[in-house]
PDB file of N, CA and C in Angstrom:
ATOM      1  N   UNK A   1     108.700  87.490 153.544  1.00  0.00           N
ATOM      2  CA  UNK A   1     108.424  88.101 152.261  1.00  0.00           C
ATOM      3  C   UNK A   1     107.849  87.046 151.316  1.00  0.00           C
ATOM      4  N   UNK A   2     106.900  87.181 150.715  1.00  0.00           N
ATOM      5  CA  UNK A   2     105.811  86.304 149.561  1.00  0.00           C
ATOM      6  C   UNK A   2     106.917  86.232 148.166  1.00  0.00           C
ATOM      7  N   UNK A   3     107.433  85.121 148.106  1.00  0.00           N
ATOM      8  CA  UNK A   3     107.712  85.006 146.801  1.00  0.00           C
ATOM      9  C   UNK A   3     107.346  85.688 145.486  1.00  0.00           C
ATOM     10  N   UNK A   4     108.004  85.702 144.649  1.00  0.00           N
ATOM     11  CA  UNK A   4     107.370  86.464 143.083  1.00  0.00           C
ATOM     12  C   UNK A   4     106.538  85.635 142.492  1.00  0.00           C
ATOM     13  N   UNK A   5     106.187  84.423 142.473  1.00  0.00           N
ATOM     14  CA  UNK A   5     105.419  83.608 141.623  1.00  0.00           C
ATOM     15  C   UNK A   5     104.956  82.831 142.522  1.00  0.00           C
ATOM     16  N   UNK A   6     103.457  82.901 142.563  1.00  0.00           N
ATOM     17  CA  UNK A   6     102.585  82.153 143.236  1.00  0.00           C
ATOM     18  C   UNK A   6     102.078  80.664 142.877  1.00  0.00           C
ATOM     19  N   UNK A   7     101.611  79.974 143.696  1.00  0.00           N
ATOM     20  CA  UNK A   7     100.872  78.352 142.923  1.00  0.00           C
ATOM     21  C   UNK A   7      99.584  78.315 143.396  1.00  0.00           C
ATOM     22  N   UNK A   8      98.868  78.120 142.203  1.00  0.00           N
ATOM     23  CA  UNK A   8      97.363  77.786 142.726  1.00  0.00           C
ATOM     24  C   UNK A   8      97.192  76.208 143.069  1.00  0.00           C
ATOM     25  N   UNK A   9      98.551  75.515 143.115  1.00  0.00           N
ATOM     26  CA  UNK A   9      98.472  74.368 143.403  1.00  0.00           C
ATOM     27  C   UNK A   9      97.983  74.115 144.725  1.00  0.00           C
ATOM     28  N   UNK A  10      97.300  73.067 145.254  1.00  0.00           N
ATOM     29  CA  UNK A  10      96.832  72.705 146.695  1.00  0.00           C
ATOM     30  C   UNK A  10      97.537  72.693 147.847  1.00  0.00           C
ATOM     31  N   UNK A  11      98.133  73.011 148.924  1.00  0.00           N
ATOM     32  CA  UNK A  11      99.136  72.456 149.680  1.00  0.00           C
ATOM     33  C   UNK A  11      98.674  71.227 150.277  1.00  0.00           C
ATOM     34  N   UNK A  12      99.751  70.645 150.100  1.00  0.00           N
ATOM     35  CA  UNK A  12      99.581  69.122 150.435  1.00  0.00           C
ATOM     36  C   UNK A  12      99.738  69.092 152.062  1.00  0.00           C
ATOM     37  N   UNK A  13     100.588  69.862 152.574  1.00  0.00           N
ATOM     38  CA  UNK A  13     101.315  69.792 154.176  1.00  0.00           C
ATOM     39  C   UNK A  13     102.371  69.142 154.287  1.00  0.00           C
ATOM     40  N   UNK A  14     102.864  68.795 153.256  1.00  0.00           N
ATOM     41  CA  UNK A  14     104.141  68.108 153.381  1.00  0.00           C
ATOM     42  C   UNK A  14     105.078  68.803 153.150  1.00  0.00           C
ATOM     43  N   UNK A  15     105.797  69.760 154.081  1.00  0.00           N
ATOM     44  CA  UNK A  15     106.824  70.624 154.166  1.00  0.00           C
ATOM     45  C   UNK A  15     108.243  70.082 152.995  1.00  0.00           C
ATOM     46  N   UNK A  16     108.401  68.579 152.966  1.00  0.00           N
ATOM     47  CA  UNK A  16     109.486  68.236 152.272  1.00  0.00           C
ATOM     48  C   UNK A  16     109.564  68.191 150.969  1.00  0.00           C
ATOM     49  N   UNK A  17     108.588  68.320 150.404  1.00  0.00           N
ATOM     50  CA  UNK A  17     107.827  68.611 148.933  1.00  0.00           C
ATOM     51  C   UNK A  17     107.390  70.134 148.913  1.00  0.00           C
ATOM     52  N   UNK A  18     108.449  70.067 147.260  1.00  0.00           N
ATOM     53  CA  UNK A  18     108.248  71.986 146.783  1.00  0.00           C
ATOM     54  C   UNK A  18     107.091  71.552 145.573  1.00  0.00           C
ATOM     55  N   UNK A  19     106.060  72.525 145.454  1.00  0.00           N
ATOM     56  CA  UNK A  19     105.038  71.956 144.869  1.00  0.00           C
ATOM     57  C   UNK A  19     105.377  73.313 143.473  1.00  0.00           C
ATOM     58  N   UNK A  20     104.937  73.114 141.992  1.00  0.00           N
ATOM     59  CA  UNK A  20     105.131  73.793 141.001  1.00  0.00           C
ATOM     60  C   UNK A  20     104.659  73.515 139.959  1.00  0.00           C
ATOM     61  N   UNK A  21     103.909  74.508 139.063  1.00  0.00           N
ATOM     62  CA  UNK A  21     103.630  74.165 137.764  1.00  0.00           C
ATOM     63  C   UNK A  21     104.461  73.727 136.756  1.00  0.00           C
ATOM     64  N   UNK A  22     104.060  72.553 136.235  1.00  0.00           N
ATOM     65  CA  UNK A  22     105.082  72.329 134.803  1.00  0.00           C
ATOM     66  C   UNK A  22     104.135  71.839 133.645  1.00  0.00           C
ATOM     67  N   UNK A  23     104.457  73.157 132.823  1.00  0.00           N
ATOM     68  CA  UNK A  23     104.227  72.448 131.352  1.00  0.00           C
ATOM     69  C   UNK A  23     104.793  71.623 130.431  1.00  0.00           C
ATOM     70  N   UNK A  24     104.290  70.719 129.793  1.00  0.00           N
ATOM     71  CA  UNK A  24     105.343  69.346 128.909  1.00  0.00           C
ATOM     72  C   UNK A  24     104.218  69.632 127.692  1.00  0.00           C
ATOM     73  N   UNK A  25     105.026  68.926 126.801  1.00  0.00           N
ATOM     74  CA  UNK A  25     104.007  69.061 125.830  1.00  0.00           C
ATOM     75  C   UNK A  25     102.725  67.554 126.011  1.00  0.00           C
ATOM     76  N   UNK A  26     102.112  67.503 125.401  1.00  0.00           N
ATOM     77  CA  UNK A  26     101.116  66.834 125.675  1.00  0.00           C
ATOM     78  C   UNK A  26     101.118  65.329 125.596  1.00  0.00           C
ATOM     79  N   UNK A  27     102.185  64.963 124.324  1.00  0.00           N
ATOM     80  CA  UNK A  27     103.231  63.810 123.684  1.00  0.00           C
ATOM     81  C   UNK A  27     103.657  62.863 124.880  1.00  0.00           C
ATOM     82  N   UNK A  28     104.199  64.070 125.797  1.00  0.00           N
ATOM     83  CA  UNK A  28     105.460  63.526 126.700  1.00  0.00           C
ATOM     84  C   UNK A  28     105.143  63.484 127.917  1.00  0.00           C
ATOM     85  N   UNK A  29     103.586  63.968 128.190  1.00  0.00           N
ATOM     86  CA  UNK A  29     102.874  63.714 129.329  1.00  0.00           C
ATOM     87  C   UNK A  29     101.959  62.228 129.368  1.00  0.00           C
ATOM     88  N   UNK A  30     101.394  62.107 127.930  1.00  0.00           N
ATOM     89  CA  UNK A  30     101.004  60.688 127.677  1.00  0.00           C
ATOM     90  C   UNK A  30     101.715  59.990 127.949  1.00  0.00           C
ATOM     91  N   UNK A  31     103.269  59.830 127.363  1.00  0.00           N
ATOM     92  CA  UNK A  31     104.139  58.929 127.318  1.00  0.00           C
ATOM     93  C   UNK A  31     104.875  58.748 129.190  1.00  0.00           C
ATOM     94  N   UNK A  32     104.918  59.586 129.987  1.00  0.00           N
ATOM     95  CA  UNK A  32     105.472  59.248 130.867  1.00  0.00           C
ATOM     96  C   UNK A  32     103.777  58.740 132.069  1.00  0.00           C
ATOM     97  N   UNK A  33     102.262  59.199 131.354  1.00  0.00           N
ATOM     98  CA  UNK A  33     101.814  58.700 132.181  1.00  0.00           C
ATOM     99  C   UNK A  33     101.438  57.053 131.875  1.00  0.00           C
ATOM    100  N   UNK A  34     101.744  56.794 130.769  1.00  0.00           N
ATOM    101  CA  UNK A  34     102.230  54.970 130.169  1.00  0.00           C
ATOM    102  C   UNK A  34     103.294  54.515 131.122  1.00  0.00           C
ATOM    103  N   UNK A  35     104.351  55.117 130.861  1.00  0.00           N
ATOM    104  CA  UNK A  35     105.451  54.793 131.947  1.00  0.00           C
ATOM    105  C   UNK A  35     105.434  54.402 133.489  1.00  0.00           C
ATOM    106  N   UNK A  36     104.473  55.661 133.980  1.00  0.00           N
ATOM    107  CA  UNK A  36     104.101  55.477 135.522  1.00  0.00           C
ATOM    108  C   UNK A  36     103.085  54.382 135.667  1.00  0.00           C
ATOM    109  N   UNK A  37     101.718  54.213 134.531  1.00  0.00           N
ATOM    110  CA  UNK A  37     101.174  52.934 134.768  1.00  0.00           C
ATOM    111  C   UNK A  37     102.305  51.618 134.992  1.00  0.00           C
ATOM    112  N   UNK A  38     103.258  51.516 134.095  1.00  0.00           N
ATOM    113  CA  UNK A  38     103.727  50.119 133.846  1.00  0.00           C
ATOM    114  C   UNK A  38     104.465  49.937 135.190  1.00  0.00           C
ATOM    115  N   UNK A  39     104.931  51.145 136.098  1.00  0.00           N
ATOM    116  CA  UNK A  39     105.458  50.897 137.188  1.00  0.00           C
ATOM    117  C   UNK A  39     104.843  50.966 138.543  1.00  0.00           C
ATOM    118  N   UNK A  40     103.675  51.493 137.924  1.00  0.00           N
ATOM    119  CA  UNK A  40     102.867  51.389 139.416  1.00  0.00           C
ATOM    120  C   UNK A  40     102.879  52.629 140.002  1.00  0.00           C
ATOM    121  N   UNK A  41     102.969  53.513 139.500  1.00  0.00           N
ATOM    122  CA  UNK A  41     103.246  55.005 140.211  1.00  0.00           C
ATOM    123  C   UNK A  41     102.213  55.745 139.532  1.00  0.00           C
ATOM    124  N   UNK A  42     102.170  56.591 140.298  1.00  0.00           N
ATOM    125  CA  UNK A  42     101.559  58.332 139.901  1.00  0.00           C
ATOM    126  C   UNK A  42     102.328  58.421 139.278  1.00  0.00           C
ATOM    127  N   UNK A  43     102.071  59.774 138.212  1.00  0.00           N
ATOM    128  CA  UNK A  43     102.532  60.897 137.416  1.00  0.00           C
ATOM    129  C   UNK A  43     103.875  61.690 137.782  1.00  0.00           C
ATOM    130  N   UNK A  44     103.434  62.170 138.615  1.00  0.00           N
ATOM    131  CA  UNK A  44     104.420  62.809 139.635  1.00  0.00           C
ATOM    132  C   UNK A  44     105.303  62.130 140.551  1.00  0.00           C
ATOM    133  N   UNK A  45     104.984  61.035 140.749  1.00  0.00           N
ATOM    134  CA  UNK A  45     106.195  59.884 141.747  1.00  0.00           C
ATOM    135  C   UNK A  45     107.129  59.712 140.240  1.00  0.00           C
ATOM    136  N   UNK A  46     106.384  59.498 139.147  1.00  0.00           N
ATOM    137  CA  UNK A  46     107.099  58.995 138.128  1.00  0.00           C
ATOM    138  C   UNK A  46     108.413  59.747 137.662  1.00  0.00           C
ATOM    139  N   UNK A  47     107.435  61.159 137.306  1.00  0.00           N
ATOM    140  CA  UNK A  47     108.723  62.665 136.799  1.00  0.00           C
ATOM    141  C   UNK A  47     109.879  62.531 137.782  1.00  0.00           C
ATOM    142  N   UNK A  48     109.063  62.560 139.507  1.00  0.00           N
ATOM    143  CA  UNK A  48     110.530  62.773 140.375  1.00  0.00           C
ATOM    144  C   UNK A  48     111.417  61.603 139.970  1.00  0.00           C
ATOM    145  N   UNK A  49     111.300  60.484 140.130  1.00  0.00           N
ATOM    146  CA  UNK A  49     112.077  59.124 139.438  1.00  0.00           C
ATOM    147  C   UNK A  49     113.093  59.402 138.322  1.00  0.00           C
ATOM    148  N   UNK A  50     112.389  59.635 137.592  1.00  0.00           N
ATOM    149  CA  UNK A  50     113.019  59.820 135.914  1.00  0.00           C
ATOM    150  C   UNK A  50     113.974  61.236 135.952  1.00  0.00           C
ATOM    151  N   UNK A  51     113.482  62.255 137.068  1.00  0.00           N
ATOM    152  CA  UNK A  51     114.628  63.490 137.164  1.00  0.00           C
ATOM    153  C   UNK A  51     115.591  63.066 137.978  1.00  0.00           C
ATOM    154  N   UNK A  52     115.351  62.190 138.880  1.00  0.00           N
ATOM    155  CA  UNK A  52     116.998  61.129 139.604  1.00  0.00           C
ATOM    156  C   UNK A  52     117.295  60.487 139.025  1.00  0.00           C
ATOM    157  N   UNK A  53     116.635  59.575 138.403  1.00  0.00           N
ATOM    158  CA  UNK A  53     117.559  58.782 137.366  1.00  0.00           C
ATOM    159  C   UNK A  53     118.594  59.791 136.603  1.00  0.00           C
ATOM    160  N   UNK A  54     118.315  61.370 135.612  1.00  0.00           N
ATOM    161  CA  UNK A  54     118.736  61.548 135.255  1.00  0.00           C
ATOM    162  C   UNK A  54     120.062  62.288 135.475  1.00  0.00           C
ATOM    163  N   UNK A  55     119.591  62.916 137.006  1.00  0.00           N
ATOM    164  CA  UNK A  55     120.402  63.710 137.510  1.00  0.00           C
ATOM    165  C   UNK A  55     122.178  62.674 137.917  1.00  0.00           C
ATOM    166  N   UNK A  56     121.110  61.182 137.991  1.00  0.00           N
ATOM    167  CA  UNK A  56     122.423  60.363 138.733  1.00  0.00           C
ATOM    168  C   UNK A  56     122.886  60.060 137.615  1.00  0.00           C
ATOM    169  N   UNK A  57     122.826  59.925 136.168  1.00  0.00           N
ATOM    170  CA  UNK A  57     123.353  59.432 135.085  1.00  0.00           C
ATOM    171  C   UNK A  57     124.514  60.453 135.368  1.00  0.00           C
ATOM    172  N   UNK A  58     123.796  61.858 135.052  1.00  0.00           N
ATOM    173  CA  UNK A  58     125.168  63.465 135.150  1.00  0.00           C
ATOM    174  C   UNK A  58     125.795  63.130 136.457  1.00  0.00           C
ATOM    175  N   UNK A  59     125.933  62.482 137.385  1.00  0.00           N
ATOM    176  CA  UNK A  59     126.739  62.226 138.357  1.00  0.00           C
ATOM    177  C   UNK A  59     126.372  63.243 139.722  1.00  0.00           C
ATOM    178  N   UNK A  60     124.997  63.547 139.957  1.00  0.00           N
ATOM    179  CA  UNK A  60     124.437  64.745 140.587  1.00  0.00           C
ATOM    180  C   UNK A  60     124.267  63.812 141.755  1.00  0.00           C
ATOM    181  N   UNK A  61     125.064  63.616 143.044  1.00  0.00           N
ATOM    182  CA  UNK A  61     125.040  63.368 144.260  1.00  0.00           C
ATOM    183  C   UNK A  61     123.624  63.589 144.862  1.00  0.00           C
ATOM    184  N   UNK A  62     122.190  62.983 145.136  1.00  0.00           N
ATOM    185  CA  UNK A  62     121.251  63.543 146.354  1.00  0.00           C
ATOM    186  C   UNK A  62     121.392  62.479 147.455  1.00  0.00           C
ATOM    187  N   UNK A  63     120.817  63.477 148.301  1.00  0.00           N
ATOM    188  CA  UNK A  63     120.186  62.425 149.136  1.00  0.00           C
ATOM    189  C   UNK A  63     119.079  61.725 149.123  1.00  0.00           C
ATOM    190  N   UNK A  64     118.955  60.576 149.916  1.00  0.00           N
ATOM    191  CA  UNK A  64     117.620  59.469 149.805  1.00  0.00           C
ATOM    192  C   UNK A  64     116.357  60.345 149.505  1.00  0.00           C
ATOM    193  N   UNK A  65     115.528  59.947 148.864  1.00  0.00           N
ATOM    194  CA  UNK A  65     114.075  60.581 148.716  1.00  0.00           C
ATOM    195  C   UNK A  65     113.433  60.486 150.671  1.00  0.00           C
ATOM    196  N   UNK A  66     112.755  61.158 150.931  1.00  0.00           N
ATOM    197  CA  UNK A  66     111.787  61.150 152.041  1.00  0.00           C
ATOM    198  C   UNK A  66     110.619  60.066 151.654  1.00  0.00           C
ATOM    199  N   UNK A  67     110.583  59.228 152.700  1.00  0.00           N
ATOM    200  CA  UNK A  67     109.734  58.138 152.582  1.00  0.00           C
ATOM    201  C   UNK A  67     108.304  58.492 152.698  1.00  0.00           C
ATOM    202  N   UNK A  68     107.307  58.183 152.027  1.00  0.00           N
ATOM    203  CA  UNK A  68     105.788  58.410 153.046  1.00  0.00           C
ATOM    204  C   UNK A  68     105.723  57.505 154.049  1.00  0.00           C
ATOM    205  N   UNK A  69     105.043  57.801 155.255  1.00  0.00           N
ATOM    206  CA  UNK A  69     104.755  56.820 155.988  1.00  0.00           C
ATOM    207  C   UNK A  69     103.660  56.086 156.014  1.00  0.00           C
ATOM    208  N   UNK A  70     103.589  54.812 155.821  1.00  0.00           N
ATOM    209  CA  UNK A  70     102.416  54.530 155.474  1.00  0.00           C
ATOM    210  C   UNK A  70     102.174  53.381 156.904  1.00  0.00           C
ATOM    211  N   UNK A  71     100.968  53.274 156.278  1.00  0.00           N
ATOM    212  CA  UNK A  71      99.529  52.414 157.762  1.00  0.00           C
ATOM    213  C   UNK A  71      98.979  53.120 158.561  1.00  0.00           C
ATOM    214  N   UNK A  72      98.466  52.652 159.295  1.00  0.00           N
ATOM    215  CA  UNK A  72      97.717  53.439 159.780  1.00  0.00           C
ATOM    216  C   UNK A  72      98.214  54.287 161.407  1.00  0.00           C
ATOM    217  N   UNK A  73      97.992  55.214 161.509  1.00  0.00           N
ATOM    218  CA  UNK A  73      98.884  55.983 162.866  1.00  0.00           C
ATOM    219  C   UNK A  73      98.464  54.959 164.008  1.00  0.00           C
ATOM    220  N   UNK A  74      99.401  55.075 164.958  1.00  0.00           N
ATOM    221  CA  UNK A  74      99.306  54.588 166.154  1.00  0.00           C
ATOM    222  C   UNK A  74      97.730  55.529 167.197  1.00  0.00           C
ATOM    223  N   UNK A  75      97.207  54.231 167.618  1.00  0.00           N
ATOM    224  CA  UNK A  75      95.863  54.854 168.281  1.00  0.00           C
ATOM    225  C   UNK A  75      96.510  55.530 169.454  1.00  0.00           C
ATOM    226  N   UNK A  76      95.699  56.691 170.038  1.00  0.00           N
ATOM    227  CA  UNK A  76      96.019  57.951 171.004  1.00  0.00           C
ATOM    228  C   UNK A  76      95.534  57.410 172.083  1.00  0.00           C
ATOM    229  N   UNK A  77      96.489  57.595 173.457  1.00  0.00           N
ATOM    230  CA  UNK A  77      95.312  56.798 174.970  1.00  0.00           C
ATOM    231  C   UNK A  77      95.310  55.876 175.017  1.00  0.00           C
ATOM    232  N   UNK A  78      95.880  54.648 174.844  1.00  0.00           N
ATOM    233  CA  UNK A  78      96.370  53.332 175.329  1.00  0.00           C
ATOM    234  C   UNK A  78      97.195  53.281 175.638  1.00  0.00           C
TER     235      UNK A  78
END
């Protein structure tokens, strides 16, 4: 069954990532994309960050983030 609210967002293919629109006001999108420069992140690496940070302040138990894998894949046939 198709969900009630659709995303015209892209699928990425990364099953472990829920993808969603969010509006912020415009203030607080500047200010956290200052934030993500000073740390070296995307926008969105940044928000998820700053919503664990906050969740772990309230004492909200997760588990580890899912890593990307990075380099380059192992060559096929050798």
């Amino acid at each position: 069954m198709q969900g009630r609210f659709t995303s015209n967002m892209p699928d990425t293919g990364n099953p472990t990532k829920k993808a969603f629109p969010l509006r912020i006001d415009p203030a607080l999108h500047a200010a956290i994309e200052r934030s993500a420069a000073t740390d070296l992140r995307s926008v969105n690496a940044q928000v998820e960050c700053l919503l664990r940070e906050a969740l772990a302040r309230r004492g909200v138990k997760l588990a580890d983030p899912v890593r990307a894998k990075r380099g380059r894949p192992p060559k096929e046939g050798n």
